[in-house]
N, C-alpha and C. Protein backbone atom coordinates (compact mmCIF):
# COMPACT_ATOMS: atom_id res chain seq x y z
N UNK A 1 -17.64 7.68 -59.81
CA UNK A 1 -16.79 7.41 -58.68
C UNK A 1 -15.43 6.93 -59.21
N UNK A 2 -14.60 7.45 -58.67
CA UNK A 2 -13.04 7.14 -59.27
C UNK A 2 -12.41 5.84 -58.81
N UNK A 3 -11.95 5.13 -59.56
CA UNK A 3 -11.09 3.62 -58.66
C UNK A 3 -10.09 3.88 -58.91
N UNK A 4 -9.88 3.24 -57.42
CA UNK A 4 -8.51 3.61 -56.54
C UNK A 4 -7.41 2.84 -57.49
N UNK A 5 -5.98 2.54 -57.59
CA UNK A 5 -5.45 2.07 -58.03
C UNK A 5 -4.57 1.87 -57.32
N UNK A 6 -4.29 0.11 -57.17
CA UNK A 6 -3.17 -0.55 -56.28
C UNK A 6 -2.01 -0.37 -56.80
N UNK A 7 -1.30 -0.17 -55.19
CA UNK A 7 0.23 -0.51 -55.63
C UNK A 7 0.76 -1.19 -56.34
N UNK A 8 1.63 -1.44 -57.15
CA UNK A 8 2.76 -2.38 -57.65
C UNK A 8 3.63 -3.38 -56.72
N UNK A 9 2.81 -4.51 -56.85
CA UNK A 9 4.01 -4.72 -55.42
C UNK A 9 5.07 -5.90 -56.20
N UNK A 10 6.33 -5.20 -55.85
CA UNK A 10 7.61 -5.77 -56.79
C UNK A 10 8.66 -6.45 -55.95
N UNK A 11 8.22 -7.91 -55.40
CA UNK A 11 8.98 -8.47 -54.16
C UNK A 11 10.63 -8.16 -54.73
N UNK A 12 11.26 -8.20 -55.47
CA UNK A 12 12.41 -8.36 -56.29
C UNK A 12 13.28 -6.69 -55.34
N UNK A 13 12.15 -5.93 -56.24
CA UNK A 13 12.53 -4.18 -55.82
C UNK A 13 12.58 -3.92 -54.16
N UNK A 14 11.63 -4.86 -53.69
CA UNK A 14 12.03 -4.37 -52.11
C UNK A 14 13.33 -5.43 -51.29
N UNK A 15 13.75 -6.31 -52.11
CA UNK A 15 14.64 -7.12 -51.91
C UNK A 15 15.83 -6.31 -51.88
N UNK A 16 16.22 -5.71 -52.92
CA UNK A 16 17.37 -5.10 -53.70
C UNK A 16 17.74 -3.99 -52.59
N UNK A 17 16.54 -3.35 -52.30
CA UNK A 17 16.94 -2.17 -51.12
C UNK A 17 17.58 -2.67 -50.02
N UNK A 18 17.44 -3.72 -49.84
CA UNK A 18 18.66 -4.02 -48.71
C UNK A 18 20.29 -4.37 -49.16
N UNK A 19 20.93 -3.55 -48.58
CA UNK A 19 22.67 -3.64 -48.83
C UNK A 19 22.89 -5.24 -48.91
N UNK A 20 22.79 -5.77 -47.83
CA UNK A 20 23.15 -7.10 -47.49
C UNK A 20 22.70 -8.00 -48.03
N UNK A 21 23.18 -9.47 -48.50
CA UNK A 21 23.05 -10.57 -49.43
C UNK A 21 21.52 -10.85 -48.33
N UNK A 22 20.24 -11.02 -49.28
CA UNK A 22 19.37 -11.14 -48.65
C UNK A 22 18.22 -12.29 -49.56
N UNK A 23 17.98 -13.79 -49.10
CA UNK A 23 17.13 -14.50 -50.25
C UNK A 23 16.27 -15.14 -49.36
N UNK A 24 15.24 -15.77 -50.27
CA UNK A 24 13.90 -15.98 -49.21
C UNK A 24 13.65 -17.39 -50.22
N UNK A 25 13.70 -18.56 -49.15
CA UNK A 25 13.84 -19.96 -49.51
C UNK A 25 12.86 -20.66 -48.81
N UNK A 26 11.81 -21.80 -49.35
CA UNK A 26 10.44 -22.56 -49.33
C UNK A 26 11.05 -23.45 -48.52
N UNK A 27 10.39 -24.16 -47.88
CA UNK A 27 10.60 -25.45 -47.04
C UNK A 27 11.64 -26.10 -47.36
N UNK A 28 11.33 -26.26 -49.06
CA UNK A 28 11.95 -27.24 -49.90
C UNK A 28 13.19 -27.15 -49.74
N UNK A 29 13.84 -25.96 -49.59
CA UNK A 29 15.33 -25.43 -49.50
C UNK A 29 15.27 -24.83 -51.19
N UNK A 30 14.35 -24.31 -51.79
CA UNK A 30 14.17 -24.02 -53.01
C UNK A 30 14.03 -22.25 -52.97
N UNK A 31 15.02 -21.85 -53.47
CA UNK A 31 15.73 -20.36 -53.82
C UNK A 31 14.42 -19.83 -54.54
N UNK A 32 13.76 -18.96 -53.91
CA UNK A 32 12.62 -18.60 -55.00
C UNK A 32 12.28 -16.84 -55.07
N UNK A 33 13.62 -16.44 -54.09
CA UNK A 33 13.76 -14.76 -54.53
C UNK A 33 15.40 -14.44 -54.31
N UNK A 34 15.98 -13.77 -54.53
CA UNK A 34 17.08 -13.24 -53.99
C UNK A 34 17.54 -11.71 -54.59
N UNK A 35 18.55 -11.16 -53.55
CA UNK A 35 18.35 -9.66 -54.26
C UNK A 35 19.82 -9.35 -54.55
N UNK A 36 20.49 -8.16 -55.35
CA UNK A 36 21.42 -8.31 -56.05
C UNK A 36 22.73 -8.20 -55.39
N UNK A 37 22.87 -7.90 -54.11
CA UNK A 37 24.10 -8.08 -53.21
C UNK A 37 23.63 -9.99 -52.52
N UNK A 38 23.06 -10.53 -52.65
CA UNK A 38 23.17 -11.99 -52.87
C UNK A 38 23.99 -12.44 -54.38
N UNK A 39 23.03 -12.06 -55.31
CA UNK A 39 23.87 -12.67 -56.63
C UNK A 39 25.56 -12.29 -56.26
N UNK A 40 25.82 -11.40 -56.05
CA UNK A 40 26.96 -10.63 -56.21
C UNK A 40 27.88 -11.04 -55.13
N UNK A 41 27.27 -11.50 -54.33
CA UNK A 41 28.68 -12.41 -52.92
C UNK A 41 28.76 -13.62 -53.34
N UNK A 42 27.49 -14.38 -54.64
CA UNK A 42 28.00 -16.04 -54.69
C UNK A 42 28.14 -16.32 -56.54
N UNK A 43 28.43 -14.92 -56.91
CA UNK A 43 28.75 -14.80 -58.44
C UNK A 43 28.06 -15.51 -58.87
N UNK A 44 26.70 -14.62 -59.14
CA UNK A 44 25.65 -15.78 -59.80
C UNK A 44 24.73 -14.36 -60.20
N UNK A 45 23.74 -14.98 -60.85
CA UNK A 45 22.58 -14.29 -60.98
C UNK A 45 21.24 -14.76 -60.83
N UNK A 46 20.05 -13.90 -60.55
CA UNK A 46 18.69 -14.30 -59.99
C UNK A 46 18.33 -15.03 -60.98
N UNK A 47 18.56 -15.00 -62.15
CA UNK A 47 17.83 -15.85 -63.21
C UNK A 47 18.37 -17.59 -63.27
N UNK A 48 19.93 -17.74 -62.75
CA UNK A 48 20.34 -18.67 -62.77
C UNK A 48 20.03 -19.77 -61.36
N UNK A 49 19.77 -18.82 -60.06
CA UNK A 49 19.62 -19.17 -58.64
C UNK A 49 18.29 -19.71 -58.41
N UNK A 50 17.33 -18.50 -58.96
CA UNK A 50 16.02 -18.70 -58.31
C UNK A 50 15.30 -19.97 -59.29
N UNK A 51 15.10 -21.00 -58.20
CA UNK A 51 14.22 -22.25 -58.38
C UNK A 51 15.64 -23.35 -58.24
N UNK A 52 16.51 -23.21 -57.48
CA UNK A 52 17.40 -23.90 -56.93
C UNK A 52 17.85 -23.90 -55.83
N UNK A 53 18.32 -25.02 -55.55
CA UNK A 53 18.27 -25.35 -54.14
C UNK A 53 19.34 -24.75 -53.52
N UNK A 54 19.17 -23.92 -51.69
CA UNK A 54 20.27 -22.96 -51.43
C UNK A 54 21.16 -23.55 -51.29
N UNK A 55 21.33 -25.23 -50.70
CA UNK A 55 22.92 -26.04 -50.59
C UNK A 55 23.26 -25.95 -51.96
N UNK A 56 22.94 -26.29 -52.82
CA UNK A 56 23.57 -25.97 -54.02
C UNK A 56 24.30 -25.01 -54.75
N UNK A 57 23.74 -23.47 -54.05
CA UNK A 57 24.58 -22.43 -54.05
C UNK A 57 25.41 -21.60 -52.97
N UNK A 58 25.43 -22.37 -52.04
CA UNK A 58 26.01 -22.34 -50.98
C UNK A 58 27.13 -23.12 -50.96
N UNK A 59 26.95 -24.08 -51.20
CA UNK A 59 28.25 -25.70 -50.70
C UNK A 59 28.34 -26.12 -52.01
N UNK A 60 27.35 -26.22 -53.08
CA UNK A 60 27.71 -26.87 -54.51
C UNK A 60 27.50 -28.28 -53.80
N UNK A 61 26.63 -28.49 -53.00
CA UNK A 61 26.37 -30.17 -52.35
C UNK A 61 24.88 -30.33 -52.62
N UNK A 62 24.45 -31.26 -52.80
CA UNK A 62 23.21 -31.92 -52.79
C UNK A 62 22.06 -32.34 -52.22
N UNK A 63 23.00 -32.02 -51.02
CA UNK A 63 21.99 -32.11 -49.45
C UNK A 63 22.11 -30.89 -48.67
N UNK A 64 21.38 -30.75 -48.07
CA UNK A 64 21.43 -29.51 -47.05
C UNK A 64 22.33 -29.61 -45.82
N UNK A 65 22.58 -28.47 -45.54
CA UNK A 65 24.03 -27.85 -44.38
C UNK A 65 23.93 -28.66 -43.59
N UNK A 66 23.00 -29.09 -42.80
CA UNK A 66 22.84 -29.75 -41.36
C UNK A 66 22.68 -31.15 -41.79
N UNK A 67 22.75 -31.93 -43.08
CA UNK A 67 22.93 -33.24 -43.20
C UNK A 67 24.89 -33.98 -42.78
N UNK A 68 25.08 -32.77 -43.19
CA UNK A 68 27.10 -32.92 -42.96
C UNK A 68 27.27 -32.25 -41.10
N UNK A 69 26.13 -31.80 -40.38
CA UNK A 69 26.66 -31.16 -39.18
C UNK A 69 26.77 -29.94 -39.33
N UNK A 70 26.87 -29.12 -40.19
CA UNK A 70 27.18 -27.79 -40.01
C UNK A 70 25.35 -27.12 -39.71
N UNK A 71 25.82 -25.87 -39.43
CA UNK A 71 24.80 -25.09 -38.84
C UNK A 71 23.85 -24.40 -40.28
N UNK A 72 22.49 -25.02 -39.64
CA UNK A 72 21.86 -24.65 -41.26
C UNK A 72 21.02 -23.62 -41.28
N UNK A 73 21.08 -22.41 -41.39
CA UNK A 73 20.20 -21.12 -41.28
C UNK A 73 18.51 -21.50 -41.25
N UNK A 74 18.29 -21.96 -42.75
CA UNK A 74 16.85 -23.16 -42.88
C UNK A 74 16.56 -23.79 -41.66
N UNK A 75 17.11 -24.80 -41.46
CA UNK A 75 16.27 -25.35 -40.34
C UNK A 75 16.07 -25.15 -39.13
N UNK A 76 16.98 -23.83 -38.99
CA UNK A 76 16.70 -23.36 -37.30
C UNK A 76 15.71 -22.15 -37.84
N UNK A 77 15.02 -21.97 -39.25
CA UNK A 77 14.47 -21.21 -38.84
C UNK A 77 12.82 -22.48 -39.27
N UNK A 78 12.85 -23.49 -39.59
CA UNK A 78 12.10 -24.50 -39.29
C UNK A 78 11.56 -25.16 -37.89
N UNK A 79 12.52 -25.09 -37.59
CA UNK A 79 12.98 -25.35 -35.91
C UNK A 79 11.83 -24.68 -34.68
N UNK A 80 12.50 -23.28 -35.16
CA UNK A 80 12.02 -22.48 -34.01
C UNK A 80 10.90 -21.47 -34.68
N UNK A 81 10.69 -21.04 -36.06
CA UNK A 81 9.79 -20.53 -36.48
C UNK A 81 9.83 -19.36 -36.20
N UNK A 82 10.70 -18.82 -36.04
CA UNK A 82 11.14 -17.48 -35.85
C UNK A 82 12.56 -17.29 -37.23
N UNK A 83 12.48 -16.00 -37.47
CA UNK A 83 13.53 -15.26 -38.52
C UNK A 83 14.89 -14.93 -38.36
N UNK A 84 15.50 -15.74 -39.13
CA UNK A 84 17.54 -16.01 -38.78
C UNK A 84 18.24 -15.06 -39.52
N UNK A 85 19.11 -14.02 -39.10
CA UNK A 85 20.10 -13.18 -39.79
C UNK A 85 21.66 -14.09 -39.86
């Protein structure tokens, strides 16, 4: 009997297929994918980003967006638990 053989699944590669700066961040506010029209709008690279925090590559601040008032993508999607463009 022949075994089947699974896909490859390459979160990175299906990242990249999207045009638009696109990264996927833990509770923590901890950068733990991003794809290469992200690196490329905040002149950085995935090796340098991923496992850092997004205010940090966003604002270069220490705390997150909505500690200063501004509107924080993260926590409205904490918030409401639904997915923010």
């Amino acid at each position: 009997m022949p075994t089947e053989k699974k896909p490859v699944f390459n979160l990175r590669s299906i990242l990249d297929a999207h045009e638009n700066p696109f990264v996927i961040i833990d509770e923590n506010y901890t950068i733990i994918e991003a794809n290469r029209a992200y690196c490329t709008r905040y002149d950085t690279t995935q090796s340098e980003i991923v496992g850092s925090k997004c205010h940090m590559v966003h604002h270069k601040s220490a705390l997150p967006c909505h500690s200063y008032g501004e509107e924080c993508p993260m926590q409205m999607v904490m918030d409401s638990g639904e997915r923010y463009e």
